[in-house]
PDB file of N, CA and C in Angstrom:
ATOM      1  N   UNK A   1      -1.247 -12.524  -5.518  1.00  0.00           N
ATOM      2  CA  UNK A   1      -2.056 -12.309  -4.349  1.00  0.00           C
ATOM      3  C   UNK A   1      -2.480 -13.655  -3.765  1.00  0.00           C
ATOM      4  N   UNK A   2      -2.707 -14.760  -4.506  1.00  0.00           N
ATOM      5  CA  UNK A   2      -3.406 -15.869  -3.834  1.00  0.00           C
ATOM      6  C   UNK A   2      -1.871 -16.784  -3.715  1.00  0.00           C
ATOM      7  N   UNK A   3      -0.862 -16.569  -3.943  1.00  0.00           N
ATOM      8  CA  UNK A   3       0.160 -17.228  -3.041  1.00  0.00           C
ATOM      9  C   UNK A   3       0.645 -16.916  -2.091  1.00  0.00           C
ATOM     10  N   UNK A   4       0.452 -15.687  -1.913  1.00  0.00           N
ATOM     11  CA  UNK A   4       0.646 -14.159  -0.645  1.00  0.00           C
ATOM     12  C   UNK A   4      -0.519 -14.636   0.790  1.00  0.00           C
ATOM     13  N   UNK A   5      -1.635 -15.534  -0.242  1.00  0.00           N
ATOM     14  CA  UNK A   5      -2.523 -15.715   0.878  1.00  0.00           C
ATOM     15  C   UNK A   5      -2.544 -17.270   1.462  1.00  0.00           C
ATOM     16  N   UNK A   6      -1.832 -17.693   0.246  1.00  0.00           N
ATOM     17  CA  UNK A   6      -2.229 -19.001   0.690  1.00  0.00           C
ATOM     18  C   UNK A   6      -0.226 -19.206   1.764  1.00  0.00           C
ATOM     19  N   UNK A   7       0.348 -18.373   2.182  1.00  0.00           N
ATOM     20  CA  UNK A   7       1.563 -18.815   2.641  1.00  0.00           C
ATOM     21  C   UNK A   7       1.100 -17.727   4.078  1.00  0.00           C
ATOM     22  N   UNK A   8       0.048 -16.984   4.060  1.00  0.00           N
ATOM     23  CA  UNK A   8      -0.602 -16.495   5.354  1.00  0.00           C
ATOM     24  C   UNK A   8       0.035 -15.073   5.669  1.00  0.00           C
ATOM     25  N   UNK A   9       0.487 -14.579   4.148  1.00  0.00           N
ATOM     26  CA  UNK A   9       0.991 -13.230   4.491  1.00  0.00           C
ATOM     27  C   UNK A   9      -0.130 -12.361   4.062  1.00  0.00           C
ATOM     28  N   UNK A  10       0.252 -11.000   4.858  1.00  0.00           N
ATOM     29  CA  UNK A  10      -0.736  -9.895   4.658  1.00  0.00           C
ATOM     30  C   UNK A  10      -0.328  -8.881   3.671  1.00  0.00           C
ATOM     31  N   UNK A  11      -1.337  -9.044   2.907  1.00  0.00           N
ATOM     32  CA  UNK A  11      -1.036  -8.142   1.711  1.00  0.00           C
ATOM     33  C   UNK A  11      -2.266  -6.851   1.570  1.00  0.00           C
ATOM     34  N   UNK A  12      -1.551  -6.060   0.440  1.00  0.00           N
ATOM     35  CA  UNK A  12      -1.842  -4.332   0.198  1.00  0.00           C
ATOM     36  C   UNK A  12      -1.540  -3.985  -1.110  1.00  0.00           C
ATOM     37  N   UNK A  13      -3.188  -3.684  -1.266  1.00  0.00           N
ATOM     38  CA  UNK A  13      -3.122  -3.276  -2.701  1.00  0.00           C
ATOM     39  C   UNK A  13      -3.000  -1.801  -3.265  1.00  0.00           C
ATOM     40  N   UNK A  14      -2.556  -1.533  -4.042  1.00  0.00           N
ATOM     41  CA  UNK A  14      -1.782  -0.108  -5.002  1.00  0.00           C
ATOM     42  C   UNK A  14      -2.806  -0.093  -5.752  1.00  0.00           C
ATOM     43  N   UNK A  15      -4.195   0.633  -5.728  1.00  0.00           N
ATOM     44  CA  UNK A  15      -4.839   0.433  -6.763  1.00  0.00           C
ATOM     45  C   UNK A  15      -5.472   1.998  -6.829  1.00  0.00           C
ATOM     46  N   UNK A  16      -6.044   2.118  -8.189  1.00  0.00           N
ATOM     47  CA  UNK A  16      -6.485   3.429  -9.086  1.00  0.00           C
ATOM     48  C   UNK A  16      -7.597   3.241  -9.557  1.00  0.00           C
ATOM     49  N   UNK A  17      -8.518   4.746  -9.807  1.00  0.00           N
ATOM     50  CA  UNK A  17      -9.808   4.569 -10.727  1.00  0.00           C
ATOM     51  C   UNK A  17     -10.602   3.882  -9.543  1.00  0.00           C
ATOM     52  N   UNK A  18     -11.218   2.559 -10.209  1.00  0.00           N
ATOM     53  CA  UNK A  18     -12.464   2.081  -9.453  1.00  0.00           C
ATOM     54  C   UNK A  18     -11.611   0.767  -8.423  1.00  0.00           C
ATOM     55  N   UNK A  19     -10.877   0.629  -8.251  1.00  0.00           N
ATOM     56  CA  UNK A  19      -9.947  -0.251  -7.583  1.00  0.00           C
ATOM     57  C   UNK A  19     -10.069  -1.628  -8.118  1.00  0.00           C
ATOM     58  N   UNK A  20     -10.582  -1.915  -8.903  1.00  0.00           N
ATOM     59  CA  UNK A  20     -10.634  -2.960  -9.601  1.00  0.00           C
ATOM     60  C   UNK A  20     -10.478  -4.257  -8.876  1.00  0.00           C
ATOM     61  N   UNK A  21     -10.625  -5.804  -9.126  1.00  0.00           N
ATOM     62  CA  UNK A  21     -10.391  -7.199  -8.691  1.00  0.00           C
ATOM     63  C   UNK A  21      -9.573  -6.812  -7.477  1.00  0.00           C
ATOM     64  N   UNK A  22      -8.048  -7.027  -7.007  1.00  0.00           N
ATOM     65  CA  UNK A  22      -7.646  -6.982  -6.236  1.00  0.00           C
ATOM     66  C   UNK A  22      -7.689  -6.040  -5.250  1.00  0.00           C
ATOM     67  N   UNK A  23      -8.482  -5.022  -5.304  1.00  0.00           N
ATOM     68  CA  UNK A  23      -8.940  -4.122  -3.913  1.00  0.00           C
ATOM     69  C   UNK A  23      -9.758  -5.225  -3.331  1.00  0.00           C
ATOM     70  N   UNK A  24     -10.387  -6.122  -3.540  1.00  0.00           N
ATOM     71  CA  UNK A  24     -11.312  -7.064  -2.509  1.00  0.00           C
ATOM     72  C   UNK A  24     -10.949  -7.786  -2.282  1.00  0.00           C
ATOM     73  N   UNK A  25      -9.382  -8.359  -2.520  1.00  0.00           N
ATOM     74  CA  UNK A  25      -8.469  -9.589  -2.470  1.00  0.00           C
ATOM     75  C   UNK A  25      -7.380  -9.070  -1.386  1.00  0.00           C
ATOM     76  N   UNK A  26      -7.177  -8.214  -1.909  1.00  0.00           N
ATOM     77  CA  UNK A  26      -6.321  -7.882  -0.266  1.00  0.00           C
ATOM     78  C   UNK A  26      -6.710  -7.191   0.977  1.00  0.00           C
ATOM     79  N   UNK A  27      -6.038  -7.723   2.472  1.00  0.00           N
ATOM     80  CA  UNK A  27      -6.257  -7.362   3.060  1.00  0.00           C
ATOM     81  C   UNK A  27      -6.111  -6.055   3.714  1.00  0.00           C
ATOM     82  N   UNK A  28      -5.589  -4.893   2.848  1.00  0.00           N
ATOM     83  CA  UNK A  28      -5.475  -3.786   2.673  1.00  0.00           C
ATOM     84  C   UNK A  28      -5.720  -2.795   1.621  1.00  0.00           C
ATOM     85  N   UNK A  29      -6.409  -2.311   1.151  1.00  0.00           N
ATOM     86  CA  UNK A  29      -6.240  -1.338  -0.240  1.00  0.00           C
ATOM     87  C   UNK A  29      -6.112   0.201   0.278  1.00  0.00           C
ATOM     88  N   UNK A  30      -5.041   0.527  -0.251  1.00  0.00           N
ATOM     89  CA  UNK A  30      -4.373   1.666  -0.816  1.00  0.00           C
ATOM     90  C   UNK A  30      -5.107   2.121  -2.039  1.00  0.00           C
ATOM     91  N   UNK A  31      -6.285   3.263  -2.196  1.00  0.00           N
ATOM     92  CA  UNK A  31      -7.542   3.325  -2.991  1.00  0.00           C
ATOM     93  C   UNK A  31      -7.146   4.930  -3.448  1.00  0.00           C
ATOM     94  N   UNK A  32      -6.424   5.021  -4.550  1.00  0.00           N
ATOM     95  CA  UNK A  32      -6.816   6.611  -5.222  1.00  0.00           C
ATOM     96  C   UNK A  32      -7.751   6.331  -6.208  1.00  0.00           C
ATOM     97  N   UNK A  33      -8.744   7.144  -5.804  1.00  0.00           N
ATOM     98  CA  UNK A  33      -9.986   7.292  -6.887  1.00  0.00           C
ATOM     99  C   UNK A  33      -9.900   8.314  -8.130  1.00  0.00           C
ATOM    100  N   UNK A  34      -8.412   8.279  -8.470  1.00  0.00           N
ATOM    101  CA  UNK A  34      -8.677   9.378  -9.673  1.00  0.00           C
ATOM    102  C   UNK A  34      -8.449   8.583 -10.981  1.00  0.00           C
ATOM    103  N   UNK A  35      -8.827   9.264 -12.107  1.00  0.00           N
ATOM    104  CA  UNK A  35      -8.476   8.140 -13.251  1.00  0.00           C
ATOM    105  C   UNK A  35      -7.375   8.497 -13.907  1.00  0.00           C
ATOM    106  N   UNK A  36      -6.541   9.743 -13.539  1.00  0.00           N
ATOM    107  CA  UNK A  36      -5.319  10.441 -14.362  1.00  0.00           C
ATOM    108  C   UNK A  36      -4.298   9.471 -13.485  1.00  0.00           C
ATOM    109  N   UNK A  37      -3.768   8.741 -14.280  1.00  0.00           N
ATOM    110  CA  UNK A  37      -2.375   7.831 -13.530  1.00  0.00           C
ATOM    111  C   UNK A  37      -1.243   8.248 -12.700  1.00  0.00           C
ATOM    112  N   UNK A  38      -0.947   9.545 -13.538  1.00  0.00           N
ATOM    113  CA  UNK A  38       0.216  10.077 -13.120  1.00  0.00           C
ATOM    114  C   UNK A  38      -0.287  10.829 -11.550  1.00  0.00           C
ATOM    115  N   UNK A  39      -1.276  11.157 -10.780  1.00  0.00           N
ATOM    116  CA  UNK A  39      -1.395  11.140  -9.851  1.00  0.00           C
ATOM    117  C   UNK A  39      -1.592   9.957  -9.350  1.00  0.00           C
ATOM    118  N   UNK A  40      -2.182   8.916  -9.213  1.00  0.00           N
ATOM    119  CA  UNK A  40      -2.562   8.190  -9.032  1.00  0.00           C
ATOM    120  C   UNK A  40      -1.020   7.447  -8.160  1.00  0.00           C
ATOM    121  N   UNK A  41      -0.371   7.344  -9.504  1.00  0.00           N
ATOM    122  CA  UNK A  41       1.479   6.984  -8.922  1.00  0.00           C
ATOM    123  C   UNK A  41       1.742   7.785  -7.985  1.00  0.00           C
ATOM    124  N   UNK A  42       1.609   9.302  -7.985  1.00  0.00           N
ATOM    125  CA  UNK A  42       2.082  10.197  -6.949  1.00  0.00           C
ATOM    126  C   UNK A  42       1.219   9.632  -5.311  1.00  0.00           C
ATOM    127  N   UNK A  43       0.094   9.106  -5.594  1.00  0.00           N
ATOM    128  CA  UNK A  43      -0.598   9.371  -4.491  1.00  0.00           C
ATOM    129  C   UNK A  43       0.249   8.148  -3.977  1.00  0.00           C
ATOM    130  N   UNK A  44       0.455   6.998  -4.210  1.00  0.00           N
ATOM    131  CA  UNK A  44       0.957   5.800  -3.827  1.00  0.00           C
ATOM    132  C   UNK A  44       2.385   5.553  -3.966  1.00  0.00           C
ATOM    133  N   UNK A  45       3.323   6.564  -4.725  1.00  0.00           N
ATOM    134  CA  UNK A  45       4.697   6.908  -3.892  1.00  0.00           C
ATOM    135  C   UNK A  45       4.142   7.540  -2.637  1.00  0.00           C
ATOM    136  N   UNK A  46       3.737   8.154  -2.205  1.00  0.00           N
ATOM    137  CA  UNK A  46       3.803   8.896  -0.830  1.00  0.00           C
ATOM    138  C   UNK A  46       3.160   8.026   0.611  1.00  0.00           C
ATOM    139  N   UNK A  47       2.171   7.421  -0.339  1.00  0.00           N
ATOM    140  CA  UNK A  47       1.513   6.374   0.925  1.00  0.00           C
ATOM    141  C   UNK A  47       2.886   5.099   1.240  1.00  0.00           C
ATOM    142  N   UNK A  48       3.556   4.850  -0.158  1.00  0.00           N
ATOM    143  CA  UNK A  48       4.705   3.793   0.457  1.00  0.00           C
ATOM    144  C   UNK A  48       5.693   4.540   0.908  1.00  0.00           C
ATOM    145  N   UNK A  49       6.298   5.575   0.911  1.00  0.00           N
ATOM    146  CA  UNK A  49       7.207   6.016   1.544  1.00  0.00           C
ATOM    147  C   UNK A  49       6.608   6.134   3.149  1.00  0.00           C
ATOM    148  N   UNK A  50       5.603   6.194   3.334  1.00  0.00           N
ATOM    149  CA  UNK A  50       4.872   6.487   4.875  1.00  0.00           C
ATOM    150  C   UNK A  50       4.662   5.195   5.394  1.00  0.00           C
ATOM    151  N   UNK A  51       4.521   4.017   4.937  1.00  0.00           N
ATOM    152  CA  UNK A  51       4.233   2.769   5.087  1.00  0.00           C
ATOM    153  C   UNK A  51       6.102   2.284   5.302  1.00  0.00           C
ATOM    154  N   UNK A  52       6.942   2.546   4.313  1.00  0.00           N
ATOM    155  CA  UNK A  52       8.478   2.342   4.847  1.00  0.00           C
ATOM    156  C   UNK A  52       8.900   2.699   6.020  1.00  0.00           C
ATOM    157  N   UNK A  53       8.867   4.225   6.521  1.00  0.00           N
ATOM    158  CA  UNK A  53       9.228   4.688   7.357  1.00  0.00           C
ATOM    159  C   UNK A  53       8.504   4.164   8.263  1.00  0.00           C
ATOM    160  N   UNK A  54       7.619   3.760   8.905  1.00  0.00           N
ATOM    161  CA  UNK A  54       6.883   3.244   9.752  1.00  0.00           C
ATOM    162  C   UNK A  54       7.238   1.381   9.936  1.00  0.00           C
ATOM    163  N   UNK A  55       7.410   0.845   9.052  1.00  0.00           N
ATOM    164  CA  UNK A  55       8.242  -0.383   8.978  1.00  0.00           C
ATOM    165  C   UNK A  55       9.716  -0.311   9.720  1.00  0.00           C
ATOM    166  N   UNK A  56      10.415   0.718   8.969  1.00  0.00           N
ATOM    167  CA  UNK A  56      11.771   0.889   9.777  1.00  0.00           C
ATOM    168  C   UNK A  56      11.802   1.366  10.883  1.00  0.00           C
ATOM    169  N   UNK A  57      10.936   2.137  11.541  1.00  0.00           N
ATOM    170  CA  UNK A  57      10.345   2.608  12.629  1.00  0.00           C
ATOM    171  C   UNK A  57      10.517   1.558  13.813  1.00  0.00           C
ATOM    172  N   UNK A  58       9.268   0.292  13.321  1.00  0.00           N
ATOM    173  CA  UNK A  58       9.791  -0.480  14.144  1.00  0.00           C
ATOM    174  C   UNK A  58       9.847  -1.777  13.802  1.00  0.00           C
ATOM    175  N   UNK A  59      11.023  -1.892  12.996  1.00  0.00           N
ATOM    176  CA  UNK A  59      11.941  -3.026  12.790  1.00  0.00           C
ATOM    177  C   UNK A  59      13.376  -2.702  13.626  1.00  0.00           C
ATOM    178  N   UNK A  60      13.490  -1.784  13.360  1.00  0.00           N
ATOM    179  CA  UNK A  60      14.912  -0.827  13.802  1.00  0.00           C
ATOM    180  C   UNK A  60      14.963  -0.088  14.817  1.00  0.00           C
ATOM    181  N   UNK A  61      13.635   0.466  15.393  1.00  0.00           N
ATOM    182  CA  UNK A  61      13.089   1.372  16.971  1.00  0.00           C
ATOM    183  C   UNK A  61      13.531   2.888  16.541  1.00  0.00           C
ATOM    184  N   UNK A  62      14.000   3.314  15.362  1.00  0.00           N
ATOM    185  CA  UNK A  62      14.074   4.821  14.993  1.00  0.00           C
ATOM    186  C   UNK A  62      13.154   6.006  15.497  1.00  0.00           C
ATOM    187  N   UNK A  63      12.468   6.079  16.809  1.00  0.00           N
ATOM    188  CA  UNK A  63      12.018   6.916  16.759  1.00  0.00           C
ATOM    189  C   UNK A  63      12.047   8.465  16.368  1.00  0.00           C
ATOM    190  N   UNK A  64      12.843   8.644  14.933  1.00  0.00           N
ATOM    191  CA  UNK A  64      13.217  10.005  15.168  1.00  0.00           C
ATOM    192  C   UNK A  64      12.044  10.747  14.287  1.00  0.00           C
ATOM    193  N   UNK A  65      10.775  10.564  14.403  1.00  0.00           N
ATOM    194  CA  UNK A  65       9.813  11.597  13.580  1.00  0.00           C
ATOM    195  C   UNK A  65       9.692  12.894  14.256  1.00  0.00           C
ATOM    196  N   UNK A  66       9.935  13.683  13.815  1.00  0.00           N
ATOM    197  CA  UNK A  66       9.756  15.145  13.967  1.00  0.00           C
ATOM    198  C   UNK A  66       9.193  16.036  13.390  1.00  0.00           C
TER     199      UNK A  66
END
């Protein structure tokens, strides 16, 4: 995270439970508040698959959401 910041990129944190150190270090947190992991993973596969598609969206101009 602090070479992510110190080269002026924007970063996003994957974090669980109480979000621990790096929820206040990045300039984004991605925050499931549960303490069972295996959701926790589920919740943040789905937020990055929504965060991809929206990247390719417009890197590429795909408007095809339907």
């Amino acid at each position: 995270m602090e070479t992510a910041k110190k080269m002026g990129l924007i970063t996003i944190a994957f974090t669980g439970k109480d979000g621990g150190a790096i929820a206040k270090m990045a300039d984004f947190s991605i925050h499931v508040s549960a303490s069972h992991t295996a959701r926790v993973q589920e919740a943040h596969i789905t937020a990055s698959h929504a965060i991809c598609e929206l990247v390719d969206i417009k890197l590429f101009q795909k408007p095809d959401l339907k």
